[in-house]
N, C-alpha and C. Protein backbone atom coordinates (compact mmCIF):
# COMPACT_ATOMS: atom_id res chain seq x y z
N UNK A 1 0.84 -1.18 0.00
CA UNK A 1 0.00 0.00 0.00
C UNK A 1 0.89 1.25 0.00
N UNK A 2 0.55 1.71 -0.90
CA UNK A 2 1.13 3.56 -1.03
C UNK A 2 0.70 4.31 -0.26
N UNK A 3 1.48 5.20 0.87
CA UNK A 3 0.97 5.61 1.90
C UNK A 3 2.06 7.32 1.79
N UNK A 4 1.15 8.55 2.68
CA UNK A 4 1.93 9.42 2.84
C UNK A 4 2.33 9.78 3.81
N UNK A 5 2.81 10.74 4.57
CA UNK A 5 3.41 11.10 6.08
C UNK A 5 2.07 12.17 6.00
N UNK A 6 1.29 12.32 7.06
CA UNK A 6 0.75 13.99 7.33
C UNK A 6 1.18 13.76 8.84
N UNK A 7 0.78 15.60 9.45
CA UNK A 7 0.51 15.98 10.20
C UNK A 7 -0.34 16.93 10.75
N UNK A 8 -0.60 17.28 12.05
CA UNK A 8 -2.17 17.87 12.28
C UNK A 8 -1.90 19.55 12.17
N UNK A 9 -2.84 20.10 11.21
CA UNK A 9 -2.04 21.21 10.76
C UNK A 9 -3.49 22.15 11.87
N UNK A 10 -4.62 21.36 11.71
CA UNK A 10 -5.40 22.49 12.85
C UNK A 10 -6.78 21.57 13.22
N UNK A 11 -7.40 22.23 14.28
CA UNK A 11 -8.31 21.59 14.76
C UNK A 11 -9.27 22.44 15.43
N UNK A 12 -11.12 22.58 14.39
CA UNK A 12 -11.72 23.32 14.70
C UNK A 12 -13.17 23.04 15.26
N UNK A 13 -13.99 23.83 15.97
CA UNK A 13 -15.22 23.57 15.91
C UNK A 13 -16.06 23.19 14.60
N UNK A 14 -16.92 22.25 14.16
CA UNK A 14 -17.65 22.23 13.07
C UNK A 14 -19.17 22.43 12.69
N UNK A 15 -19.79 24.08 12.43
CA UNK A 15 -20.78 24.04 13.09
C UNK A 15 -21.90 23.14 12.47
N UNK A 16 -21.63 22.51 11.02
CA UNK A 16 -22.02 21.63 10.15
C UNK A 16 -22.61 20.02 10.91
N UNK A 17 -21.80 19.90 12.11
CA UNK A 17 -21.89 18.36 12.53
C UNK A 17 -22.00 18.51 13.87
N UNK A 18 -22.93 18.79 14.46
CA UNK A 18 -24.06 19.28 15.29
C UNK A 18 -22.45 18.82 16.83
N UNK A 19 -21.51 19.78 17.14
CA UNK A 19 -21.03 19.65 18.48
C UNK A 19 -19.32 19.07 18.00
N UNK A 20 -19.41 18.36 16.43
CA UNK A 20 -18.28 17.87 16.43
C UNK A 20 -17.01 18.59 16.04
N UNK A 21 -15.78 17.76 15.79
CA UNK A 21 -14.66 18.99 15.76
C UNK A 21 -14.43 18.11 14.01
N UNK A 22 -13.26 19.44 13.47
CA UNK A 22 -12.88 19.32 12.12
C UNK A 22 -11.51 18.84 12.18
N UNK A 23 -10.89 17.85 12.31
CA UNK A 23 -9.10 17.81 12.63
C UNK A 23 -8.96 17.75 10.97
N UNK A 24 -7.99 18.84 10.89
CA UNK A 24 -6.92 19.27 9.52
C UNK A 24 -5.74 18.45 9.35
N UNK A 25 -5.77 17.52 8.47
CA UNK A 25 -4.20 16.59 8.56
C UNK A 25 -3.52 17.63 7.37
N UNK A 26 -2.48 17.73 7.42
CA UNK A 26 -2.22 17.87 6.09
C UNK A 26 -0.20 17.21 5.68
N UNK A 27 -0.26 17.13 4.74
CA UNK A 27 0.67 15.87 4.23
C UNK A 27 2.16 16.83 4.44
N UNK A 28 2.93 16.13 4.52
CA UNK A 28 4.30 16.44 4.67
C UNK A 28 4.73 16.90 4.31
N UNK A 29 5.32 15.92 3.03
CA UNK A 29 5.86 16.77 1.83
C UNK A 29 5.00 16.78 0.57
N UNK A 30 4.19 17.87 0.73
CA UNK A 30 3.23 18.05 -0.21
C UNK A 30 2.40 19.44 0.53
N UNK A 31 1.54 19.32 -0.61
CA UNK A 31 0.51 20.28 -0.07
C UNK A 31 -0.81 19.92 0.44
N UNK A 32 -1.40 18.49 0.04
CA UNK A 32 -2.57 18.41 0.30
C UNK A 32 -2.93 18.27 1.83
N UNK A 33 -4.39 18.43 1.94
CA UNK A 33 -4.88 18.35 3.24
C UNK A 33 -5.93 17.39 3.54
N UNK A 34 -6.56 16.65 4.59
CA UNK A 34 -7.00 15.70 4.51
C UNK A 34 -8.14 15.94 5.74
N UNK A 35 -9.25 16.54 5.64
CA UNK A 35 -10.12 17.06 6.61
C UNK A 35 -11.13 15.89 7.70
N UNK A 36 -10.99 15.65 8.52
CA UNK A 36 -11.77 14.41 9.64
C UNK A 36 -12.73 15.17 10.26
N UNK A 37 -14.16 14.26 10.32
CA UNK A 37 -14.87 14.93 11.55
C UNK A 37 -14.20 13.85 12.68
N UNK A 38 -14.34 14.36 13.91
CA UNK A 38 -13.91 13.27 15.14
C UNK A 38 -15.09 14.01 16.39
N UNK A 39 -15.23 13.58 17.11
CA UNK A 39 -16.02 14.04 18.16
C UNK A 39 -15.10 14.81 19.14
N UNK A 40 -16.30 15.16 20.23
CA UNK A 40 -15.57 16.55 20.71
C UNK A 40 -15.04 16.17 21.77
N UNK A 41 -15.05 14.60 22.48
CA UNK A 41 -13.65 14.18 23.66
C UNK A 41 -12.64 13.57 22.59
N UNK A 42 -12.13 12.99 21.73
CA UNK A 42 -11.04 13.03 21.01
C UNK A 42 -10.72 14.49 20.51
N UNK A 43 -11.18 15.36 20.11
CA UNK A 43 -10.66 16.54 20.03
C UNK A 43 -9.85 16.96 21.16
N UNK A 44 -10.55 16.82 22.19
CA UNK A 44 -10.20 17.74 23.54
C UNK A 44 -8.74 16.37 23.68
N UNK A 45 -8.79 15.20 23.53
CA UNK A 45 -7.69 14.37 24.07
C UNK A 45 -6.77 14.75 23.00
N UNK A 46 -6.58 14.66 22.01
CA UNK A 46 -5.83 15.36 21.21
C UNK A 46 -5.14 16.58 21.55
N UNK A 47 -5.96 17.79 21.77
CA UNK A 47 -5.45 19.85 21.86
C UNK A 47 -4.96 19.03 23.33
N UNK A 48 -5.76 18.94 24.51
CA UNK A 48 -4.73 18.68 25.69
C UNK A 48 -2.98 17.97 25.25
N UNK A 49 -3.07 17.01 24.75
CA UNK A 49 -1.86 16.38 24.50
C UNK A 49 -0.79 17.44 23.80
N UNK A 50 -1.23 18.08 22.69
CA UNK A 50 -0.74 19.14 21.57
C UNK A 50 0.02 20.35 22.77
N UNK A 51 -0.80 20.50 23.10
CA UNK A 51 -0.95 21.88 24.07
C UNK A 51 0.28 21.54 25.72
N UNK A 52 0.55 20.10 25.99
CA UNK A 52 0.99 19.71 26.95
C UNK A 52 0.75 19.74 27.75
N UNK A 53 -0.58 19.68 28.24
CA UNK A 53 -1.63 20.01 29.39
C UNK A 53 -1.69 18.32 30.13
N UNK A 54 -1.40 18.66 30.84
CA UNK A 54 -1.51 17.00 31.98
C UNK A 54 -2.50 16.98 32.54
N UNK A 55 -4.34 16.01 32.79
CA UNK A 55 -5.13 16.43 33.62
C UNK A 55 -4.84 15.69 34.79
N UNK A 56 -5.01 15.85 35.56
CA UNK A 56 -4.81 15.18 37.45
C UNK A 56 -4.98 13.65 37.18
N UNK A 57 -5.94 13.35 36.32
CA UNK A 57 -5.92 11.81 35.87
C UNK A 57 -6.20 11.42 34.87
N UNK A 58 -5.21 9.90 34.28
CA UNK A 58 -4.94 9.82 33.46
C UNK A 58 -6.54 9.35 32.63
N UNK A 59 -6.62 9.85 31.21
CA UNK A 59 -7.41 9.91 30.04
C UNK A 59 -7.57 8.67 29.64
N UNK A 60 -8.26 8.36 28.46
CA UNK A 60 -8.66 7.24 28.45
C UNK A 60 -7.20 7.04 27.35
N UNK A 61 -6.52 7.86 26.17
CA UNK A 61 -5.95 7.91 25.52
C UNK A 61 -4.44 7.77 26.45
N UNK A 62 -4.28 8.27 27.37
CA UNK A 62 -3.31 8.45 28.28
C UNK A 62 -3.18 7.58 28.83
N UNK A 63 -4.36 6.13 28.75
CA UNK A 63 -4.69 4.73 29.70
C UNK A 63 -3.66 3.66 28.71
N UNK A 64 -4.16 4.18 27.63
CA UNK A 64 -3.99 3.22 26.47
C UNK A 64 -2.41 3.55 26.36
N UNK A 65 -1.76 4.85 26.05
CA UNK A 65 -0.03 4.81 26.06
C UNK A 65 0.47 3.86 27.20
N UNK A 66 -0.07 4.03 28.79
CA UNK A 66 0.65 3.00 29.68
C UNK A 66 0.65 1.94 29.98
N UNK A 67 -0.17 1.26 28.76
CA UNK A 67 -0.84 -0.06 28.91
C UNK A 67 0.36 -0.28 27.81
N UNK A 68 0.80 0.59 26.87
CA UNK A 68 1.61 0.11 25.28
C UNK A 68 2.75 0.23 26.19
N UNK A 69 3.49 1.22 27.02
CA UNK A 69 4.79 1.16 27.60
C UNK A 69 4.93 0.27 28.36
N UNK A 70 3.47 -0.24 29.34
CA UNK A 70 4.61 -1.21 30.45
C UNK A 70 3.83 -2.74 29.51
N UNK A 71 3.56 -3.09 28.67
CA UNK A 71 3.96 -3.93 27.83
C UNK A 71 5.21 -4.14 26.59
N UNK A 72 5.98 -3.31 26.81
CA UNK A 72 7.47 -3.31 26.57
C UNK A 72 7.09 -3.07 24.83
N UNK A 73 5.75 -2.63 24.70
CA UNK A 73 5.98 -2.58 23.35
C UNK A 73 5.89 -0.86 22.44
N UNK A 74 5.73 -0.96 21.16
CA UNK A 74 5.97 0.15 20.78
C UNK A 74 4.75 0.46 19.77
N UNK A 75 4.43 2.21 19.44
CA UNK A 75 3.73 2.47 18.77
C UNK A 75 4.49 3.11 17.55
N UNK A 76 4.71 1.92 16.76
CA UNK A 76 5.33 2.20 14.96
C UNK A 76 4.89 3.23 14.03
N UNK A 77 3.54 3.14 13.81
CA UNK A 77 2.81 3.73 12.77
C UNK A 77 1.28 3.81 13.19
N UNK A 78 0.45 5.06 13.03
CA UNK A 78 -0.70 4.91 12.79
C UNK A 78 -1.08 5.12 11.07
N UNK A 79 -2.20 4.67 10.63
CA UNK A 79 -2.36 4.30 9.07
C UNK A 79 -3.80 4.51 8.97
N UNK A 80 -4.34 5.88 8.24
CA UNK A 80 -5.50 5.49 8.02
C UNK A 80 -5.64 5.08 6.63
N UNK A 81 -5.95 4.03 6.65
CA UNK A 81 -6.07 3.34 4.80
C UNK A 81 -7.20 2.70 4.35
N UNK A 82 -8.09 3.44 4.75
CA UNK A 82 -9.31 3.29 4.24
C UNK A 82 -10.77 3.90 4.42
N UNK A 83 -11.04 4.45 3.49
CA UNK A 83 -12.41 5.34 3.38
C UNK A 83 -13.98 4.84 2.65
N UNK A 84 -14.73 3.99 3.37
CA UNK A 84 -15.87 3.18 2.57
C UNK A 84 -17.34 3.74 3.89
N UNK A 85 -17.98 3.99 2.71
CA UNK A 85 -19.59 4.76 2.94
C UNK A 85 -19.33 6.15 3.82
N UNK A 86 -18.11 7.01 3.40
CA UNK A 86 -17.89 7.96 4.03
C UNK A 86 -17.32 7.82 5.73
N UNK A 87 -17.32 7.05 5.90
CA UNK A 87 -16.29 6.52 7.08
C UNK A 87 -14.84 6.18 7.03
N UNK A 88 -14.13 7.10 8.03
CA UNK A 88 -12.89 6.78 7.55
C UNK A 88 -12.41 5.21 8.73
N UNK A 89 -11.50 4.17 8.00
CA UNK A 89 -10.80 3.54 8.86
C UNK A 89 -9.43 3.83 8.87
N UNK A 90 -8.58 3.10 10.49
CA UNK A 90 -7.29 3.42 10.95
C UNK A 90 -6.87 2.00 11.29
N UNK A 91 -5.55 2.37 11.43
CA UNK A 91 -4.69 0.91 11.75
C UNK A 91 -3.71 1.75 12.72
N UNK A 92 -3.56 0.66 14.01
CA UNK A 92 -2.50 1.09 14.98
C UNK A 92 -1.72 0.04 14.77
N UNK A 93 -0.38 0.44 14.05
CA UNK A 93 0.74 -0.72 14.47
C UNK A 93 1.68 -0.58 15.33
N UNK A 94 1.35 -1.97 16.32
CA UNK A 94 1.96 -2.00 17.50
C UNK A 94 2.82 -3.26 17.11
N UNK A 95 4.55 -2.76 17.43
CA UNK A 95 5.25 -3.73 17.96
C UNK A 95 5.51 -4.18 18.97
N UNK A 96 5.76 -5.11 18.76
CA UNK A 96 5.94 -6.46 20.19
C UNK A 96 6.76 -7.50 19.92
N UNK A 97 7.72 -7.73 20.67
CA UNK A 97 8.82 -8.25 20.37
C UNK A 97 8.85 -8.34 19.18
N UNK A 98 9.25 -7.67 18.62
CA UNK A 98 10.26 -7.72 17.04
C UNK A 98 9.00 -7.88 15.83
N UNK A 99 7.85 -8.12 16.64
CA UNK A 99 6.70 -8.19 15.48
C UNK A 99 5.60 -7.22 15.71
N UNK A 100 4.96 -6.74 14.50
CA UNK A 100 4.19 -6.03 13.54
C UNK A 100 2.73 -6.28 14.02
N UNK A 101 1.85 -5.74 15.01
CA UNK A 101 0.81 -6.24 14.77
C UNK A 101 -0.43 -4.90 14.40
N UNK A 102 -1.20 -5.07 13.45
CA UNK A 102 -2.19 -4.11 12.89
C UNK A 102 -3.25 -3.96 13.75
N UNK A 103 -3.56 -3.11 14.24
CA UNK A 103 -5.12 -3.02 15.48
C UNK A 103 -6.27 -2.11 14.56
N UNK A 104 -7.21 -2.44 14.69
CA UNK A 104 -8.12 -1.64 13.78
C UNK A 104 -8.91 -0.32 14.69
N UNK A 105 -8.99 0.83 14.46
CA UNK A 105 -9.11 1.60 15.24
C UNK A 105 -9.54 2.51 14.30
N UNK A 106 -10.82 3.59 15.33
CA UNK A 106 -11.13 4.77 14.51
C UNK A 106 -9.93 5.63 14.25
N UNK A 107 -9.68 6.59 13.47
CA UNK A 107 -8.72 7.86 12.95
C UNK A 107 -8.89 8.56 14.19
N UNK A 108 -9.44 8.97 14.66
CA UNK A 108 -9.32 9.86 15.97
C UNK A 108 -8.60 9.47 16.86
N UNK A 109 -9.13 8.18 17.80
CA UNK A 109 -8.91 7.69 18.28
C UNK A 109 -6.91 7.16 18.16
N UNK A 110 -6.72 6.78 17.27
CA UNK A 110 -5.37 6.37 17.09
C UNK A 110 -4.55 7.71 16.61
N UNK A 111 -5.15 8.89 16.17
CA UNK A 111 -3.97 10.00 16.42
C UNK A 111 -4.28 10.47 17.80
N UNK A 112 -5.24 10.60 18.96
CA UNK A 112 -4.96 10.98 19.86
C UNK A 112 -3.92 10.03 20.90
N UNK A 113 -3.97 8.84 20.30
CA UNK A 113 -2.75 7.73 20.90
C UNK A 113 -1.14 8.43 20.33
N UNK A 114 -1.25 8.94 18.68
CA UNK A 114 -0.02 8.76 18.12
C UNK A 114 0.75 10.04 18.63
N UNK A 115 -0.20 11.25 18.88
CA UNK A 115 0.54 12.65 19.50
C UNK A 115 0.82 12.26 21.13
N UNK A 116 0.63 11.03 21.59
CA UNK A 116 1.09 11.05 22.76
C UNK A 116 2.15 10.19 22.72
N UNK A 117 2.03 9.22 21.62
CA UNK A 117 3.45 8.45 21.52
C UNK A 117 4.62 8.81 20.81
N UNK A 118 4.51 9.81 20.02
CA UNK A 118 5.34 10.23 18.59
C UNK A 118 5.26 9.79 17.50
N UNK A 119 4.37 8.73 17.56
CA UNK A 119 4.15 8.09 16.32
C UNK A 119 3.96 8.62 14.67
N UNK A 120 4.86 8.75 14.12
CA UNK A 120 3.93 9.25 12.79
C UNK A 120 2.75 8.94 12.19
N UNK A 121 1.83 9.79 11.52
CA UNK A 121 1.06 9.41 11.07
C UNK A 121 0.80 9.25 9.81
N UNK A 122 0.45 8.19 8.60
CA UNK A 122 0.32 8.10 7.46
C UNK A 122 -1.32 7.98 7.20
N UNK A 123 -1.36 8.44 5.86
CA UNK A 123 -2.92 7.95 5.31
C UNK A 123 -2.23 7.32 3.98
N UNK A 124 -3.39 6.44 3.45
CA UNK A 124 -2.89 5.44 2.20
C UNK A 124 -2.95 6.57 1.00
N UNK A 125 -2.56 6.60 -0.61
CA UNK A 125 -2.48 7.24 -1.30
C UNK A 125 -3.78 7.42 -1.67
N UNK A 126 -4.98 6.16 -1.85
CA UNK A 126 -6.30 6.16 -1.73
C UNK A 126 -6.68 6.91 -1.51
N UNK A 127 -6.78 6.57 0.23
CA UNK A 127 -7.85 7.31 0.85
C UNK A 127 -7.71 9.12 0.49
N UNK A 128 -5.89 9.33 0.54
CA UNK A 128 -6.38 10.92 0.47
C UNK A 128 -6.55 11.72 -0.89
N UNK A 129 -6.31 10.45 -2.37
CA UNK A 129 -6.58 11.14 -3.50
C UNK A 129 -8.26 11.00 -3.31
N UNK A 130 -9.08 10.21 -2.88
CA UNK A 130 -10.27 10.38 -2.49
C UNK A 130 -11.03 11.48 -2.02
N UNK A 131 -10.36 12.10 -0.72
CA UNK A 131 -10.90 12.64 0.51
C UNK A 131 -9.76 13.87 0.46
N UNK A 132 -8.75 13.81 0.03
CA UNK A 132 -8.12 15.01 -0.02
C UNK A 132 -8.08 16.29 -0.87
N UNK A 133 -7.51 17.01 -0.76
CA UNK A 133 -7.79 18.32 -1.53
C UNK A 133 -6.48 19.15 -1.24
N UNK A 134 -6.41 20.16 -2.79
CA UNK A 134 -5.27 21.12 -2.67
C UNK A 134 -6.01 22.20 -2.27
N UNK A 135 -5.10 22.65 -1.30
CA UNK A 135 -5.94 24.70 -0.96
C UNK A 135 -5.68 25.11 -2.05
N UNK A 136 -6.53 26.10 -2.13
CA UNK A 136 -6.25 27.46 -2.75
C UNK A 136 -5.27 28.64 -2.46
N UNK A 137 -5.06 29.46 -2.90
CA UNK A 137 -4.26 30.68 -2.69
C UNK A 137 -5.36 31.13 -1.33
N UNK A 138 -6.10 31.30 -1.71
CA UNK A 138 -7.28 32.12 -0.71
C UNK A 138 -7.90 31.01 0.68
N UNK A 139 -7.92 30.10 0.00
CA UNK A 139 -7.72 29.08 1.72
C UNK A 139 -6.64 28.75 2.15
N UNK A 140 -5.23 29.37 1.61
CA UNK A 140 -4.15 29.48 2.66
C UNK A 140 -3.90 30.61 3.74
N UNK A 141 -4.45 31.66 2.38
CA UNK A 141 -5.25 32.70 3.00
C UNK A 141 -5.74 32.78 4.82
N UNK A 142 -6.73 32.17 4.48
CA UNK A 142 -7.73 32.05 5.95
C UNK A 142 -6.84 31.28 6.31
N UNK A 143 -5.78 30.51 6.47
CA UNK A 143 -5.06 29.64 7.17
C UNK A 143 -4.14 30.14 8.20
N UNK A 144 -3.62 31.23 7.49
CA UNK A 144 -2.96 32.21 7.88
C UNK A 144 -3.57 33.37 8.65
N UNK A 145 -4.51 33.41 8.33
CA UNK A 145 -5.41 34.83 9.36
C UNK A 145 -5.92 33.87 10.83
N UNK A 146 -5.07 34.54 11.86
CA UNK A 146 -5.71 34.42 12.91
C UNK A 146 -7.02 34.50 13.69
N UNK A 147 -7.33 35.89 13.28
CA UNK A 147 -9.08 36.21 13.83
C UNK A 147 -9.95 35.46 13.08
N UNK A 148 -9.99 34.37 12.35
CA UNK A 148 -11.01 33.94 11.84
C UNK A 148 -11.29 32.80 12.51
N UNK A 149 -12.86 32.58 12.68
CA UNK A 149 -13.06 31.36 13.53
C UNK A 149 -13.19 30.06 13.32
N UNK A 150 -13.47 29.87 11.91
CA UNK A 150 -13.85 28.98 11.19
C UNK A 150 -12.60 28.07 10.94
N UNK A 151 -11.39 28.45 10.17
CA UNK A 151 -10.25 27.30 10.49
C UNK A 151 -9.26 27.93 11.40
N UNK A 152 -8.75 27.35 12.15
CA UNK A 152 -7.82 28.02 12.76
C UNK A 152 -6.68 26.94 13.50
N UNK A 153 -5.12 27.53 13.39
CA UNK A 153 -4.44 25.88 13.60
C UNK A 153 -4.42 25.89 14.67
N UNK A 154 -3.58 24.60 14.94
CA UNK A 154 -3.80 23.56 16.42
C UNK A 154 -3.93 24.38 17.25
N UNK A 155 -2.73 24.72 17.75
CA UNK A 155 -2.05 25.99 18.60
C UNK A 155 -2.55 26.86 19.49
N UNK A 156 -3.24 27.87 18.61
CA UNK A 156 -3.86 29.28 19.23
C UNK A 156 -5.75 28.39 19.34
N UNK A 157 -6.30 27.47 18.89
CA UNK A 157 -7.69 27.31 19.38
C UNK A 157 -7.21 26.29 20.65
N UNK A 158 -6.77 25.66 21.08
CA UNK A 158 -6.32 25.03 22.14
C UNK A 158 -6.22 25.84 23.52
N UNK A 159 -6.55 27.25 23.45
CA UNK A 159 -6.10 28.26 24.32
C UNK A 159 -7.94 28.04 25.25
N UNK A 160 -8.78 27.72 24.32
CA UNK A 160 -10.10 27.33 24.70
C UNK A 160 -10.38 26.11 25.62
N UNK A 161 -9.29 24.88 25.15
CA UNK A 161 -9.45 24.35 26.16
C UNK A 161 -8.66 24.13 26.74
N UNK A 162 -7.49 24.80 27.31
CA UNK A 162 -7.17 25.23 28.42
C UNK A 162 -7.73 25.86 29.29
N UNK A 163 -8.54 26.66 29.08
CA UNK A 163 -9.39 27.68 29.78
C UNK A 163 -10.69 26.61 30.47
N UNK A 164 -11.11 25.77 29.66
CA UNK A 164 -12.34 24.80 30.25
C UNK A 164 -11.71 24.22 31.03
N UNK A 165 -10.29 23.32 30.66
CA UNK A 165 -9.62 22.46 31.54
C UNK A 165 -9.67 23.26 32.92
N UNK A 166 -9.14 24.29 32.98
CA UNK A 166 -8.74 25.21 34.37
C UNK A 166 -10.30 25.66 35.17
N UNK A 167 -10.87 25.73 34.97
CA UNK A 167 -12.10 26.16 34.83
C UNK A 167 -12.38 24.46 35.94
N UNK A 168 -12.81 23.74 35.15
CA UNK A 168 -13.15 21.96 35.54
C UNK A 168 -12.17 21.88 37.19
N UNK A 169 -11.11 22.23 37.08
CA UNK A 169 -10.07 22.23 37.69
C UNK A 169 -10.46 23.17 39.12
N UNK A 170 -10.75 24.39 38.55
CA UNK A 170 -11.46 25.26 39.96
C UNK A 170 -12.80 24.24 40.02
N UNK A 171 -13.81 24.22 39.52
CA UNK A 171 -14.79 23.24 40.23
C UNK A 171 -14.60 22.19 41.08
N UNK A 172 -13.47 21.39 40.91
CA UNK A 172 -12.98 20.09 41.35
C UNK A 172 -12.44 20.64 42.61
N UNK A 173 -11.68 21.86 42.98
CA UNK A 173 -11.00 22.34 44.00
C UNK A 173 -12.14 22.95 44.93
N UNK A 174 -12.87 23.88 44.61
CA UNK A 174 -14.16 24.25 45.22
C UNK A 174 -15.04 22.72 45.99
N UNK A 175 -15.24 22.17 45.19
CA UNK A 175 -15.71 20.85 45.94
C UNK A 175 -15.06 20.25 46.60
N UNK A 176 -13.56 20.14 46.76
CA UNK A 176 -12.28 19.68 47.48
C UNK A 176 -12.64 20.48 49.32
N UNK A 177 -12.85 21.21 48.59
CA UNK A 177 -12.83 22.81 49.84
C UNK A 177 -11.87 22.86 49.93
N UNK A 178 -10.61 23.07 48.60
CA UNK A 178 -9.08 23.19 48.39
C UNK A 178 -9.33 24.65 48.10
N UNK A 179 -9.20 25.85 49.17
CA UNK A 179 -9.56 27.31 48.36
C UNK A 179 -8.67 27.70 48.05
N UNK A 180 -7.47 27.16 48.80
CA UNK A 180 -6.01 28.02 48.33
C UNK A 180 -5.70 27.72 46.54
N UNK A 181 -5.60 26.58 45.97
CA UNK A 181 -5.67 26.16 45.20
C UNK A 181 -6.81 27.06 44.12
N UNK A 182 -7.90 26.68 44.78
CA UNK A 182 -9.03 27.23 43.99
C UNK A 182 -8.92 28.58 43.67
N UNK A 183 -8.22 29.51 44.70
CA UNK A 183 -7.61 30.95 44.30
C UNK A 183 -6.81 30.81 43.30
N UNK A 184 -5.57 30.16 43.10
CA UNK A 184 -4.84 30.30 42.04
C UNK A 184 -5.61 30.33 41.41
N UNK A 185 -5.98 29.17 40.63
CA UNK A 185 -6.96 28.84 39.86
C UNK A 185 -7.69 29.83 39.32
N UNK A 186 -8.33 30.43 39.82
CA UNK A 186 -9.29 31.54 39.33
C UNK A 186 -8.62 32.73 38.93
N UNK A 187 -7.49 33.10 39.56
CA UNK A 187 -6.31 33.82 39.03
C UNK A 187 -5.66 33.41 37.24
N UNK A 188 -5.86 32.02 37.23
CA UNK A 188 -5.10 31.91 36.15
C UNK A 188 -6.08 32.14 35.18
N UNK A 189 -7.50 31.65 35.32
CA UNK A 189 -8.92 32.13 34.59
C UNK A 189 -8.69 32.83 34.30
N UNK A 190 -8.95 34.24 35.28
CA UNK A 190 -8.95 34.93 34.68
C UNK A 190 -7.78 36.24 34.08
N UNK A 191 -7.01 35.97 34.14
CA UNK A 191 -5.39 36.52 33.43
C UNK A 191 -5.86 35.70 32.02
N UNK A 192 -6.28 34.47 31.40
CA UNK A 192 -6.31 34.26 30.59
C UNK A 192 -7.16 34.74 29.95
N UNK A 193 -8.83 34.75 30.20
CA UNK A 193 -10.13 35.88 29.57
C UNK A 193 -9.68 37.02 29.74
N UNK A 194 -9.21 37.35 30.47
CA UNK A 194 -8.60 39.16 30.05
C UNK A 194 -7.36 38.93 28.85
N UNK A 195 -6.64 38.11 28.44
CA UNK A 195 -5.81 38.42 27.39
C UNK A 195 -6.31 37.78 26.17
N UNK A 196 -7.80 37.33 26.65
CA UNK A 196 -8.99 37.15 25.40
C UNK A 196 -9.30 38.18 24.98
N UNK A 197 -9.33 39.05 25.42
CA UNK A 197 -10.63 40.14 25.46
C UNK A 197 -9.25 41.23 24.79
């Protein structure tokens, strides 16, 4: 199978798919881009990971890396290589002792595994002459403009959920009756909505 390298070039709200997110792959060495809907806790496990945000406990994606490390094995490749009735499929290859094994897994799901392992990620030549597309001059455009809400890369929309994370974080401390804590906390809130605003 003919396969390419991408990586996650951005990740947005989609107001098209009632709550879900848009993850932007786009290819390595090339130009094309390769657009996913994924839902909105693989989004969030994804931007946390991107963003380097640690939550107090470990994720379900964060379950699955320490289950692959203290089984002495490794995460090789994720592969999405295949696109049938508008569904995309993924492959996690995990080595184990010296062998290759293919796990079948949604696309979301196995890049929010692969940004926590380093894993590269490939799609087959298929799926993305299928499903892929060259920008335009004018949708590199908007790629490049920050204030726009509609695409925007990894990076600077991740600043959103940091702000929920911290946010979750004062609730959890408030119910703790941790106030010292819960002061920071609300300190860091809000220093961050004021350099929203």
């Amino acid at each position: 199978m003919e396969k390419v390298q991408v990586e996650i070039l951005g990740l947005s709200a989609s107001p098209t798919a009632g709550g879900a997110y848009a993850l932007l792959l786009k290819e390595v060495y090339g130009n094309r881009r390769l657009p996913i809907i994924i839902g909105s806790f693989e989004a969030q496990a994804i931007a946390l990971e991107i963003e380097g945000i640690k939550p107090p406990r470990p994720l379900t994606h964060d379950l699955l890396k320490i289950f692959v490390d203290n089984l002495s094995s490794t995460v090789t490749e994720i592969i999405i290589d295949e696109l049938r009735d508008n569904t995309f499929y993924a492959k996690i290859v995990l080595e184990v002792a010296s062998m290759q094994n293919p796990i079948d897994s949604r696309p979301s799901d196995a890049i929010a595994l692969a940004v926590r392992t380093e894993a590269p990620i490939f799609v087959s030549e298929d799926v993305m002459q299928s499903a892929g597309f060259e920008p335009s001059d004018e949708d590199e455009e908007i790629l490049k403009n920050d204030d726009l809400e509609d695409v925007v890369p990894a990076k600077p929309k991740i600043k959103e959920t940091k702000l929920a994370t911290l946010q979750n974080q004062l609730r959890e401390a408030i119910e703790k009756e941790d106030y010292e804590r819960a002061a920071k906390l609300r300190d860091q809130i809000n220093k961050m909505s004021a350099s929203n605003n």
